[in-house]
N, C-alpha and C. Protein backbone atom coordinates (compact mmCIF):
# COMPACT_ATOMS: atom_id res chain seq x y z
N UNK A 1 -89.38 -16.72 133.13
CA UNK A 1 -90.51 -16.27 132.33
C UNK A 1 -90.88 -14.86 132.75
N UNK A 2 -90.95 -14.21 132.03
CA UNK A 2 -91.38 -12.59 132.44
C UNK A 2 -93.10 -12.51 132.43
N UNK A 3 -93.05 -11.13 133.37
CA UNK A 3 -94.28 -11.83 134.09
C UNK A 3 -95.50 -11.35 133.05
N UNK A 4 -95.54 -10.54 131.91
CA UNK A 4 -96.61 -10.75 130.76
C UNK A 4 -95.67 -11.46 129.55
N UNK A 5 -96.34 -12.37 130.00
CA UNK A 5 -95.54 -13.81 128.63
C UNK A 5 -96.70 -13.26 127.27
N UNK A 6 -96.10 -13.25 126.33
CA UNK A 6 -96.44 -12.89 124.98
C UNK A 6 -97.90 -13.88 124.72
N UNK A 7 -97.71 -15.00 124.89
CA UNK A 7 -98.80 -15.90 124.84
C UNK A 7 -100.05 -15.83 125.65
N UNK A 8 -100.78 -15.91 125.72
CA UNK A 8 -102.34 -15.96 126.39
C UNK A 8 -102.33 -17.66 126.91
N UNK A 9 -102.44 -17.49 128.23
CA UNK A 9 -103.01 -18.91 128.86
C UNK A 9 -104.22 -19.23 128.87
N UNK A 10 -105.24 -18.36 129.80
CA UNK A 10 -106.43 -18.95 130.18
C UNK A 10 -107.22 -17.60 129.32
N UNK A 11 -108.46 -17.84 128.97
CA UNK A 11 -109.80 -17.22 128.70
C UNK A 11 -110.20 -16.83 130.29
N UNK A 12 -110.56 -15.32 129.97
CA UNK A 12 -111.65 -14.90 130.91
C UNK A 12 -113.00 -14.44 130.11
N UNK A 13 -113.93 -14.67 130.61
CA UNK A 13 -115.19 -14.41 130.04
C UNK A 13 -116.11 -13.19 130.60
N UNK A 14 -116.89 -12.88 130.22
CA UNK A 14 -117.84 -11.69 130.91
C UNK A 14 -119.04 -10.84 130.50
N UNK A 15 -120.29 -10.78 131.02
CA UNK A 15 -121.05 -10.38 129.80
C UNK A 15 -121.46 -8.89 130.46
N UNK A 16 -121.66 -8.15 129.79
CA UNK A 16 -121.40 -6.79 129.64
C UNK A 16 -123.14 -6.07 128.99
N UNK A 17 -123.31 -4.92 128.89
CA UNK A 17 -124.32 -4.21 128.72
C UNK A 17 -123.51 -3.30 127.45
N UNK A 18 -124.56 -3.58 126.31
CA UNK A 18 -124.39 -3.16 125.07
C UNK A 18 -123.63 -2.00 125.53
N UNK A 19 -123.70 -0.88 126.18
CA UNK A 19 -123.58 0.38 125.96
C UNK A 19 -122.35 0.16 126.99
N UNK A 20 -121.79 -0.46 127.41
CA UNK A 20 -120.63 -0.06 128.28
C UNK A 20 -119.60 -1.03 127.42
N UNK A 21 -120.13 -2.28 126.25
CA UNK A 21 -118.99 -2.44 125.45
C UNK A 21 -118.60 -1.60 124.40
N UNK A 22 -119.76 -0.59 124.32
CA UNK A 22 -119.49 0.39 122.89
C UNK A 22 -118.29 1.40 123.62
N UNK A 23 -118.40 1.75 125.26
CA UNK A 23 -117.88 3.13 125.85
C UNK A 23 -116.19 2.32 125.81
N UNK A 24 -116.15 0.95 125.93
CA UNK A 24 -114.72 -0.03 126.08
C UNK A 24 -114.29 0.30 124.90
N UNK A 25 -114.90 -0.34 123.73
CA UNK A 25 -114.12 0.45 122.49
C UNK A 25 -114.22 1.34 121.69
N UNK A 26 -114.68 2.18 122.31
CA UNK A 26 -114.47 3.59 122.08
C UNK A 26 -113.31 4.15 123.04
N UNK A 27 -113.16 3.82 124.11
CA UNK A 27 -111.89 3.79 124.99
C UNK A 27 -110.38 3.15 124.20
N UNK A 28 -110.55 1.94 123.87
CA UNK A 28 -109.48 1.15 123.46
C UNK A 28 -108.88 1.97 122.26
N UNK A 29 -110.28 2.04 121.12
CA UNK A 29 -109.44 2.70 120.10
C UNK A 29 -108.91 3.90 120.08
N UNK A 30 -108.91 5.00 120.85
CA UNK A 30 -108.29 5.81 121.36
C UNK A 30 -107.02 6.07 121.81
N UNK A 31 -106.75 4.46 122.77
CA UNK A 31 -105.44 4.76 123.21
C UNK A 31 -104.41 3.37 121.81
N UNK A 32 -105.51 2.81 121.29
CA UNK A 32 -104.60 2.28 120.09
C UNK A 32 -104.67 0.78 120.44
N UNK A 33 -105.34 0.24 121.24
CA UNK A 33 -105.65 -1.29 121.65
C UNK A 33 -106.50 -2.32 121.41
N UNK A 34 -106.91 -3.34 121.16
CA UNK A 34 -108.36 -3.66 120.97
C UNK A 34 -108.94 -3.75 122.15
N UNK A 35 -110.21 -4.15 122.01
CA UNK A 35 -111.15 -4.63 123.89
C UNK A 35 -109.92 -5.26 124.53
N UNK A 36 -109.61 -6.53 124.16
CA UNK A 36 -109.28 -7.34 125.22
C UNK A 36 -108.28 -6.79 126.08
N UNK A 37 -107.43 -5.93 125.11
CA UNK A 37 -105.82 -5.60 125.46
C UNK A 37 -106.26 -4.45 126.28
N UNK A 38 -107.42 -3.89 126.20
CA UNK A 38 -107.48 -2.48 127.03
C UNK A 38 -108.09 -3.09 128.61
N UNK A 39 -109.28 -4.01 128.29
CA UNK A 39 -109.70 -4.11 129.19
C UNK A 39 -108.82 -5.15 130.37
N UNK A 40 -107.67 -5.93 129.68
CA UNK A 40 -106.80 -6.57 130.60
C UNK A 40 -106.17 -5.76 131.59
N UNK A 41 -105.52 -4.88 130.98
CA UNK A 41 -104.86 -3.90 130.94
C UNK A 41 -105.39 -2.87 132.11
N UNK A 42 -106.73 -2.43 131.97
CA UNK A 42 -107.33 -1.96 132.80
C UNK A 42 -108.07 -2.35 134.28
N UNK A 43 -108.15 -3.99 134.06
CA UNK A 43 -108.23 -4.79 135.01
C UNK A 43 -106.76 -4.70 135.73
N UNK A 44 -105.95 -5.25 135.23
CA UNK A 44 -104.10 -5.44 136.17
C UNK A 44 -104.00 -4.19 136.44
N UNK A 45 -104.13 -3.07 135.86
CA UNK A 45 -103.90 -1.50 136.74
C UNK A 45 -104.87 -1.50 138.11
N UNK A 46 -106.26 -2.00 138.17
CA UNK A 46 -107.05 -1.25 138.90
C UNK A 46 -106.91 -2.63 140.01
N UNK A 47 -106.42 -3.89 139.63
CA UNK A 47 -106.32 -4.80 141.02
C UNK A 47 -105.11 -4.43 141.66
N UNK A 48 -103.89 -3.86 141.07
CA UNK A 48 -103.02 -3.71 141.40
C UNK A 48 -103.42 -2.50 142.42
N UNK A 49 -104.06 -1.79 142.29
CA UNK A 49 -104.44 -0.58 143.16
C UNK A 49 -104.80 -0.78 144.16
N UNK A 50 -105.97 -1.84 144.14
CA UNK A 50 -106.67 -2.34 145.25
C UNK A 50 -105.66 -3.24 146.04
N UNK A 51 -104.83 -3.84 145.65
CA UNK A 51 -104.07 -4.77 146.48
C UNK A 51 -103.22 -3.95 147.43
N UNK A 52 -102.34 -2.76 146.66
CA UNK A 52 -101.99 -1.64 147.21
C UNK A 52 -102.40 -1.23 148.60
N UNK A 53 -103.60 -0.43 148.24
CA UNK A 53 -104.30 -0.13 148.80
C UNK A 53 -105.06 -1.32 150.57
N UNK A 54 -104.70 -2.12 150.18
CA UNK A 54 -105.27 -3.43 151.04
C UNK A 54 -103.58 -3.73 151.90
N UNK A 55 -102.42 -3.22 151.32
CA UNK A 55 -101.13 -3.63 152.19
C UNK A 55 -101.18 -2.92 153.49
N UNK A 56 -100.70 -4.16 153.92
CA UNK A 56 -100.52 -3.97 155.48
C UNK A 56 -99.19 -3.88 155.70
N UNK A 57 -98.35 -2.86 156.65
CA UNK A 57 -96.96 -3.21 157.35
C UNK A 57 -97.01 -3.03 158.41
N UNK A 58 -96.14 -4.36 158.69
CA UNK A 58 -96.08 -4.81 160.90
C UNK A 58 -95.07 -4.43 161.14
N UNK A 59 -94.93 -4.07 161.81
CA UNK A 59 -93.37 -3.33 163.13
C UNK A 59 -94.15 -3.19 164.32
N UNK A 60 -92.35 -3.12 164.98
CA UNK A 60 -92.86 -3.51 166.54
C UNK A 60 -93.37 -1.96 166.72
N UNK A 61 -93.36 -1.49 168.13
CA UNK A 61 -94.28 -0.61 169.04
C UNK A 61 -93.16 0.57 168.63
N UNK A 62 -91.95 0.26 168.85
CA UNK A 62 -90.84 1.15 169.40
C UNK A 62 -90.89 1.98 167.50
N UNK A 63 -90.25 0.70 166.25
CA UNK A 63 -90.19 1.79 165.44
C UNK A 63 -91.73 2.43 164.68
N UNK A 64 -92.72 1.97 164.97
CA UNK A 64 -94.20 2.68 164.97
C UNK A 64 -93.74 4.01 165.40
N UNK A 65 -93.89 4.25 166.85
CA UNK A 65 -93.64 5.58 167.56
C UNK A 65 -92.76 6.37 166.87
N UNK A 66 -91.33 5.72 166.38
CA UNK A 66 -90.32 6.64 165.74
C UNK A 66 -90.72 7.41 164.06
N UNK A 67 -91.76 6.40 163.54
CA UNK A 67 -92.38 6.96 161.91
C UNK A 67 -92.98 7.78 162.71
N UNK A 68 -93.86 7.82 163.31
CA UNK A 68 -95.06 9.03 163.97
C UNK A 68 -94.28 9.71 163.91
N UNK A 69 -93.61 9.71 165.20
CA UNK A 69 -92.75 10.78 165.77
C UNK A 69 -92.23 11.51 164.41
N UNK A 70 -91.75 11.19 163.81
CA UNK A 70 -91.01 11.84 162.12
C UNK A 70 -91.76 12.60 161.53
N UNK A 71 -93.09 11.63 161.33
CA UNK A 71 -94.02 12.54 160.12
C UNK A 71 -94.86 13.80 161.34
N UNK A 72 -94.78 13.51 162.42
CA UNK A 72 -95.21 14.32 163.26
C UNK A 72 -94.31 15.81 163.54
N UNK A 73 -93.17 15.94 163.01
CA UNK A 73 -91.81 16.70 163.36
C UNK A 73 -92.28 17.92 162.26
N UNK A 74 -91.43 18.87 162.40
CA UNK A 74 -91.62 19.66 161.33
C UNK A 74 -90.28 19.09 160.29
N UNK A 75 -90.43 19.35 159.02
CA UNK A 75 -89.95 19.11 157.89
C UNK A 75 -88.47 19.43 158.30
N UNK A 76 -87.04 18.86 157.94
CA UNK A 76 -85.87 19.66 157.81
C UNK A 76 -85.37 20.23 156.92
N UNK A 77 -84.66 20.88 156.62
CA UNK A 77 -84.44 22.09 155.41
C UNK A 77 -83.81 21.10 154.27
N UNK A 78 -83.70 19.97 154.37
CA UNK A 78 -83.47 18.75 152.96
C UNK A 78 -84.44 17.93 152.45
N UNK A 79 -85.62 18.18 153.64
CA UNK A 79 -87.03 17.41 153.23
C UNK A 79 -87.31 18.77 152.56
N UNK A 80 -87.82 20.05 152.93
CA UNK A 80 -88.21 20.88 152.89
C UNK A 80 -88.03 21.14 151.14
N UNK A 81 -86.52 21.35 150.87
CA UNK A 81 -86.04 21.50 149.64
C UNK A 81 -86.88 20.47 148.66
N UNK A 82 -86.37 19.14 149.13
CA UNK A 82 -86.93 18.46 148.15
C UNK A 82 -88.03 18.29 148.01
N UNK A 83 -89.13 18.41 148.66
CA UNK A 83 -90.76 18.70 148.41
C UNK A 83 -91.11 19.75 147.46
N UNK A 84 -90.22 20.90 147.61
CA UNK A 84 -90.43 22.30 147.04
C UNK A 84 -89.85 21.64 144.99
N UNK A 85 -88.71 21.02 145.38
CA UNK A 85 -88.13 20.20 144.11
C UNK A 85 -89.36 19.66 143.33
N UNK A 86 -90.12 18.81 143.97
CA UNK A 86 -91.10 17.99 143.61
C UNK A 86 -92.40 18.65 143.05
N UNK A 87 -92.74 20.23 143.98
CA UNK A 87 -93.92 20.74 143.50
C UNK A 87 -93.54 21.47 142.40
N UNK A 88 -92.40 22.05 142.22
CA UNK A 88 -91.56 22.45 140.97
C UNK A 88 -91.57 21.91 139.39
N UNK A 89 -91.56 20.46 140.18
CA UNK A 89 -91.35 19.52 139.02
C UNK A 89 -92.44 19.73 137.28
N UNK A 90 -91.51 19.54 136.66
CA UNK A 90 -92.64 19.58 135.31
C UNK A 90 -93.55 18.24 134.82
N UNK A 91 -94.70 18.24 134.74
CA UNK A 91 -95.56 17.50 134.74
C UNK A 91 -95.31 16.69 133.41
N UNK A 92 -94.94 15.73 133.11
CA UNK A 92 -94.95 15.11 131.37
C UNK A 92 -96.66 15.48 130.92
N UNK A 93 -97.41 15.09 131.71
CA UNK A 93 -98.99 14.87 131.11
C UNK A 93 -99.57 16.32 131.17
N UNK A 94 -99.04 17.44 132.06
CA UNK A 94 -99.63 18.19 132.09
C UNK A 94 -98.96 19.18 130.51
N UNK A 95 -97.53 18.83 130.20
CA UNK A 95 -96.89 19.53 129.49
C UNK A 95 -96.29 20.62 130.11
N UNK A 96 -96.27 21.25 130.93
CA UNK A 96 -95.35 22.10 132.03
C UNK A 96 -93.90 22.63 131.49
């Protein structure tokens, strides 16, 4: 099953302040969605952030010290390049 199945399972409910459901669809119709589809939508982007944001990674002592040690180093002339690649890069959103 892919993980947005076409079908709707459960109802979520929520009650809202006149003026922040008018600013939702006035949002939605903009990008071409109704409420529900924007505000789902906008919910799974912004938990996904937070969950993000909340990851933890464990390693032992030894390769800890060795990431430090790295991001602590100066850049090598293939990091260097490709950062310079990256600030280069053309923006789709900006149009660049």
């Amino acid at each position: 099953m892919s993980e947005r199945s076409s079908i709707a399972e459960v109802n979520i409910h929520l009650r809202a302040r006149s003026q922040d459901k008018a600013l939702i669809d006035r949002a939605a119709e903009l990008v071409g969605a109704n409420r529900s589809q924007f505000m789902l939508a906008s919910a799974i982007k912004e938990a996904k952030n937070v969950l993000l944001d909340q990851s933890t990674i464990f390693t032992n002592a030894k390769t800890f010290q060795e990431v430090m040690s790295w991001m602590d180093a100066e850049a090598t002339s293939a990091e260097a390049e490709g950062m310079m690649r990256i600030l280069q890069a053309k923006l789709p959103w900006r149009g660049d």
